[in-house]
Structure formats: C-alpha cells, structure tokens
C-alpha atoms as a PDB file:
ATOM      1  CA  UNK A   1     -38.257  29.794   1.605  1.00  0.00           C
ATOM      2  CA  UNK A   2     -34.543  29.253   1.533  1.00  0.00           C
ATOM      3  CA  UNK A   3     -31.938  31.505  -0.635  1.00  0.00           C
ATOM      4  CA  UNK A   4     -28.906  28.969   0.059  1.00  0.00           C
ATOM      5  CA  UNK A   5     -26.571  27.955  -2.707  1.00  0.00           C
ATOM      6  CA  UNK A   6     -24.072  25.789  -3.887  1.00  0.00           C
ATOM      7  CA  UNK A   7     -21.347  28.410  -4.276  1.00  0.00           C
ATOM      8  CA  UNK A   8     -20.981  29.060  -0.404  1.00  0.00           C
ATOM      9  CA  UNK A   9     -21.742  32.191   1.433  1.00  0.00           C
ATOM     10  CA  UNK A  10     -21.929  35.378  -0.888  1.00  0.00           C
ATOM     11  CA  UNK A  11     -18.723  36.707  -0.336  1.00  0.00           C
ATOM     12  CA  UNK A  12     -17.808  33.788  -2.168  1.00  0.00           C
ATOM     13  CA  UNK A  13     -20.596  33.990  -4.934  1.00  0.00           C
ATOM     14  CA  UNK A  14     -18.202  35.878  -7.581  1.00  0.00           C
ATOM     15  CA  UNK A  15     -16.236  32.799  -7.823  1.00  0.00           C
ATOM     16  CA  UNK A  16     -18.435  30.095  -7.962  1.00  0.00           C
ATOM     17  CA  UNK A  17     -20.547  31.796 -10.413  1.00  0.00           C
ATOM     18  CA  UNK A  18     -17.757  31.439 -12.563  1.00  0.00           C
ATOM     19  CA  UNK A  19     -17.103  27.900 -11.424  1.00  0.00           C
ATOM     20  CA  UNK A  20     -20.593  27.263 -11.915  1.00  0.00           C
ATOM     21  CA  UNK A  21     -20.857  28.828 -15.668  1.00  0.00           C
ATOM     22  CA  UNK A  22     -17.896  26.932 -16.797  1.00  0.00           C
ATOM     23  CA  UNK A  23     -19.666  23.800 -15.663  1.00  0.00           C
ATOM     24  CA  UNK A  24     -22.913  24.728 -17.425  1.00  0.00           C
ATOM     25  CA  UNK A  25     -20.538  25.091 -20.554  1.00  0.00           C
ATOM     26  CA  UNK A  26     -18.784  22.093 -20.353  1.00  0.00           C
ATOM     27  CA  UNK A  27     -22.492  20.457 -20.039  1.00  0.00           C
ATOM     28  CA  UNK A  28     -23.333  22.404 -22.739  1.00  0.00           C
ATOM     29  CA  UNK A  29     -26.137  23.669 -20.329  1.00  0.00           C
ATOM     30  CA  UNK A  30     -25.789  27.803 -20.753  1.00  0.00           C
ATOM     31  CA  UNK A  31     -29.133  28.739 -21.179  1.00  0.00           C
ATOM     32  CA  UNK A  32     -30.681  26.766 -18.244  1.00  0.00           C
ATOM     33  CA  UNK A  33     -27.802  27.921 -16.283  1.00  0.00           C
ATOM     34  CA  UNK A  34     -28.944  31.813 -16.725  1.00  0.00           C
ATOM     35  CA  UNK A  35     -32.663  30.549 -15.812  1.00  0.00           C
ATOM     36  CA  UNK A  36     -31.788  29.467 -12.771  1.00  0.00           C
ATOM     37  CA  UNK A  37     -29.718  32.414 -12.013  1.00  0.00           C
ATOM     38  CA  UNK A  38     -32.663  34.598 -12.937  1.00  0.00           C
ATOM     39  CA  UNK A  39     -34.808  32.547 -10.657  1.00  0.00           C
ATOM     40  CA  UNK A  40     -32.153  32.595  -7.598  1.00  0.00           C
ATOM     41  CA  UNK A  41     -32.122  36.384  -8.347  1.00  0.00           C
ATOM     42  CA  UNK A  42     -36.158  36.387  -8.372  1.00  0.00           C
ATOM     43  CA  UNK A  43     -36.123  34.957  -5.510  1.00  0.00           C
ATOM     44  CA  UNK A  44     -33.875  36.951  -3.412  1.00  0.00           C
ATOM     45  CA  UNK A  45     -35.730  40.051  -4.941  1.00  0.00           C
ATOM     46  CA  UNK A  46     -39.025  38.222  -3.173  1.00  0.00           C
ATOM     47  CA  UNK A  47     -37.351  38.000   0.206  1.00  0.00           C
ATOM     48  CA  UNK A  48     -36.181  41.144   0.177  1.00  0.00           C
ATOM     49  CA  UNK A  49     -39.542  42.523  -0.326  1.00  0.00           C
ATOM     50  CA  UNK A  50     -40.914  40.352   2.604  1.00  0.00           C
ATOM     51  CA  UNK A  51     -38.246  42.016   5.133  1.00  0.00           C
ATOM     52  CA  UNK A  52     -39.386  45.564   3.678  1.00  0.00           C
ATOM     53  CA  UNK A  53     -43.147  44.481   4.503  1.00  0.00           C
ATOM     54  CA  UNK A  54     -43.424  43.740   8.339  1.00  0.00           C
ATOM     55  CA  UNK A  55     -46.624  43.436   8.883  1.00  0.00           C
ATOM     56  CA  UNK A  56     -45.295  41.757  12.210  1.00  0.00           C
ATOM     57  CA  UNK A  57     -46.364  42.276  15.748  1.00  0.00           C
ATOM     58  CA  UNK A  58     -42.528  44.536  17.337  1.00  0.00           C
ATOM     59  CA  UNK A  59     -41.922  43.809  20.842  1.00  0.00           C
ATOM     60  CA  UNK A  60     -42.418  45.294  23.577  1.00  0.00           C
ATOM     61  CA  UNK A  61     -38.620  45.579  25.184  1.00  0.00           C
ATOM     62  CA  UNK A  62     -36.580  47.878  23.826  1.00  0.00           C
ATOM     63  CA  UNK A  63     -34.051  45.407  23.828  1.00  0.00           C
ATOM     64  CA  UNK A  64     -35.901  43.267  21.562  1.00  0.00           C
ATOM     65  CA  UNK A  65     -36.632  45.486  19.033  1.00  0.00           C
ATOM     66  CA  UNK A  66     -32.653  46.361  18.585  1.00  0.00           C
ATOM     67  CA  UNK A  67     -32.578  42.468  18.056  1.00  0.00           C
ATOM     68  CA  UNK A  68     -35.094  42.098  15.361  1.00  0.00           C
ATOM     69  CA  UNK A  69     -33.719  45.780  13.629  1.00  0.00           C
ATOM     70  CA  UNK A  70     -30.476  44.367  13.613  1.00  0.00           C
ATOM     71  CA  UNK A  71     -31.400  41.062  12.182  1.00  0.00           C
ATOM     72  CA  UNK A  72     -33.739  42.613   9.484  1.00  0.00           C
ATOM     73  CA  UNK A  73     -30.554  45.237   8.918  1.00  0.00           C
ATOM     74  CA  UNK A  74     -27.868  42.269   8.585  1.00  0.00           C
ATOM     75  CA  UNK A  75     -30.579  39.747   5.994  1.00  0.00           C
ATOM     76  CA  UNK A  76     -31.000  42.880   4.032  1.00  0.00           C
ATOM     77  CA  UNK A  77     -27.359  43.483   3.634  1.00  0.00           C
ATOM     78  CA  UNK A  78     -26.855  39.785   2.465  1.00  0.00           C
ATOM     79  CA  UNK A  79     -29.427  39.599   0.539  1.00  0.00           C
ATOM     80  CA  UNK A  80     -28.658  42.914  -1.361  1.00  0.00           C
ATOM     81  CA  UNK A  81     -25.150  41.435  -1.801  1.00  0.00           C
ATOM     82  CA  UNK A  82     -26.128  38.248  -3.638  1.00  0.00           C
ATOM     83  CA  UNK A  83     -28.802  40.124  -5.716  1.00  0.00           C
ATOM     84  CA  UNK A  84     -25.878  42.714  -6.673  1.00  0.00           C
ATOM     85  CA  UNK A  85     -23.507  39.651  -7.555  1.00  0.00           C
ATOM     86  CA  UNK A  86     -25.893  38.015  -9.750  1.00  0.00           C
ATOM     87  CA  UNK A  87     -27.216  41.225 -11.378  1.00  0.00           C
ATOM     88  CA  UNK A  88     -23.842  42.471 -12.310  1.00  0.00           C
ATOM     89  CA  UNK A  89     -21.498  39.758 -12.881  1.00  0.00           C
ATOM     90  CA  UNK A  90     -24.479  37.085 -14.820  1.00  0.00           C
ATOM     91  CA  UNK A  91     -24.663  39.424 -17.608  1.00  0.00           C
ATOM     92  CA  UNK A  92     -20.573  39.317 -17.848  1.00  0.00           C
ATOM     93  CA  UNK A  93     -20.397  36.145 -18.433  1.00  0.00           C
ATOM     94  CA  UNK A  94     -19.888  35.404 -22.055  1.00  0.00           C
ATOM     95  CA  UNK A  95     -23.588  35.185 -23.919  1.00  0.00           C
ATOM     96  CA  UNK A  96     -23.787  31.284 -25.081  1.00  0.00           C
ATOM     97  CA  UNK A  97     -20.961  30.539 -23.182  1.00  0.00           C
ATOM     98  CA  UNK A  98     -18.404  31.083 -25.594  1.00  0.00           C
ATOM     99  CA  UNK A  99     -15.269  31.332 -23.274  1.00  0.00           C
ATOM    100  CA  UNK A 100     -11.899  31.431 -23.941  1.00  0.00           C
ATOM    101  CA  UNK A 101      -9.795  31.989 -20.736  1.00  0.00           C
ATOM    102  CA  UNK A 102     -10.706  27.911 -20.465  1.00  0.00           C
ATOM    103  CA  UNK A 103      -9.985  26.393 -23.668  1.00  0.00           C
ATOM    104  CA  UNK A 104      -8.003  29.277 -25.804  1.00  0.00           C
ATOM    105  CA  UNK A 105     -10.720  29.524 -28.313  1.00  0.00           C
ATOM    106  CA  UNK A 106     -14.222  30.135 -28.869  1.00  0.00           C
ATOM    107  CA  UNK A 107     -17.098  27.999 -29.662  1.00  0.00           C
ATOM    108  CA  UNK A 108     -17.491  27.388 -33.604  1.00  0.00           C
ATOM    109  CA  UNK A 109     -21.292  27.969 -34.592  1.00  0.00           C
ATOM    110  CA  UNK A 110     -21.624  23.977 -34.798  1.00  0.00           C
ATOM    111  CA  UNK A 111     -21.113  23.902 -30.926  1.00  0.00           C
ATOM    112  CA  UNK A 112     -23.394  26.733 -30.385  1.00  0.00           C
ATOM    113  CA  UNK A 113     -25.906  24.974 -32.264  1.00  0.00           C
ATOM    114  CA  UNK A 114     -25.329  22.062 -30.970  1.00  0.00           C
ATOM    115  CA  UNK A 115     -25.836  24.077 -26.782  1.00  0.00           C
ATOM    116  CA  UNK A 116     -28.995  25.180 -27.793  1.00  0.00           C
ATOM    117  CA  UNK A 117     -30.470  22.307 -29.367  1.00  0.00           C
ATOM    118  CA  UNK A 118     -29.407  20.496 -25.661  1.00  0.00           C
ATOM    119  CA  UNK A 119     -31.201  23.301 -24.070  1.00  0.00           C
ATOM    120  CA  UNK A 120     -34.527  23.304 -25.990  1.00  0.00           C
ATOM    121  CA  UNK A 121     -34.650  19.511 -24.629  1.00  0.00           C
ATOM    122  CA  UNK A 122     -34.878  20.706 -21.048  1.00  0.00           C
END
C-alpha cells in the first residue's frame, strides 16, 4: 500500500494542493479532485491505523527495537502531517472551485453548471 503523491514530500503538500486544485479547475474537474483527496486522506487514516496495530513479532536486541520504535515514531509523524494538510487546507479551498486569486473573478453559474455536469460524466 503506497501513500506517495504527485505533489512531492509533505512538507511540500500545501503547495501543490493548490497547484493541484487550480488544475482540477482549469479541467473543470473540482469535484473528482476532492474525491481523490478524500481517498488519499482515507488512506493515510488506514496506514496510520496499521502502525497503531502491531500485531508484529519485536526483536529480541535492544538495539533493534530502538530501530523499529523509531521508524514506527518517524511514519507516524509523516503520515499525521499529510493527513493534517489535507484535512485542513482541502476544505479551504474554494467549494466548486470558484477562485479568484487566478483569473480576477469568479465562476458565473453557467460555468458552475457547466463543472458539474463534466463531473457527473466521471
């Protein structure tokens, strides 16, 4: 199960969500666009859960069990990032995509329309 992206590692995620969004409205593709950031966040909730659950045989060397601590500590951390970026700053974004910081105005109702007519033919 991989949690990668296209928007880099997740101190980069605040940016290329918004990269990302503004493609999805360009494509007139909003809707799907939150879907599959609900599903990215879905799934990051699942492997979180799976590091919490270890039903894992520990070692025996001290050593060892620093190791896998450590790496459980640091995947939790990252994963708890991402989940926080896409939690918070999803529901930010502008609901239909209706942004103006790109184009200066808003979309007119026609255009709206028009988004989630594309959408329900996904």
């Amino acid at each position: 199960m991989l949690w990668g992206s296209g928007w880099g590692g997740v101190t980069y995620w605040r940016r290329g969500l918004e990269v990302s969004f503004q493609k999805a409205v360009e494509g007139r593709r909003v809707n799907h666009w939150r879907k599959q950031m609900a599903d990215h966040a879905s799934l990051g909730r699942s492997l979180l859960r799976r590091i919490h659950v270890d039903d894992a045989a520990w070692p025996k060397e001290d050593w060892r069990v620093r190791e896998m601590f450590n790496t459980k500590l640091e995947l939790a951390i990252m994963l708890v990032k991402g989940l926080t970026i896409l939690e918070c700053k999803t529901p930010l974004l502008p609901e239909g995509g209706a942004v103006k910081y790109r184009y200066g105005r808003e979309e007119t109702e026609e255009e709206q329309s028009a988004v989630e007519t594309d959408v329900a033919g996904i």
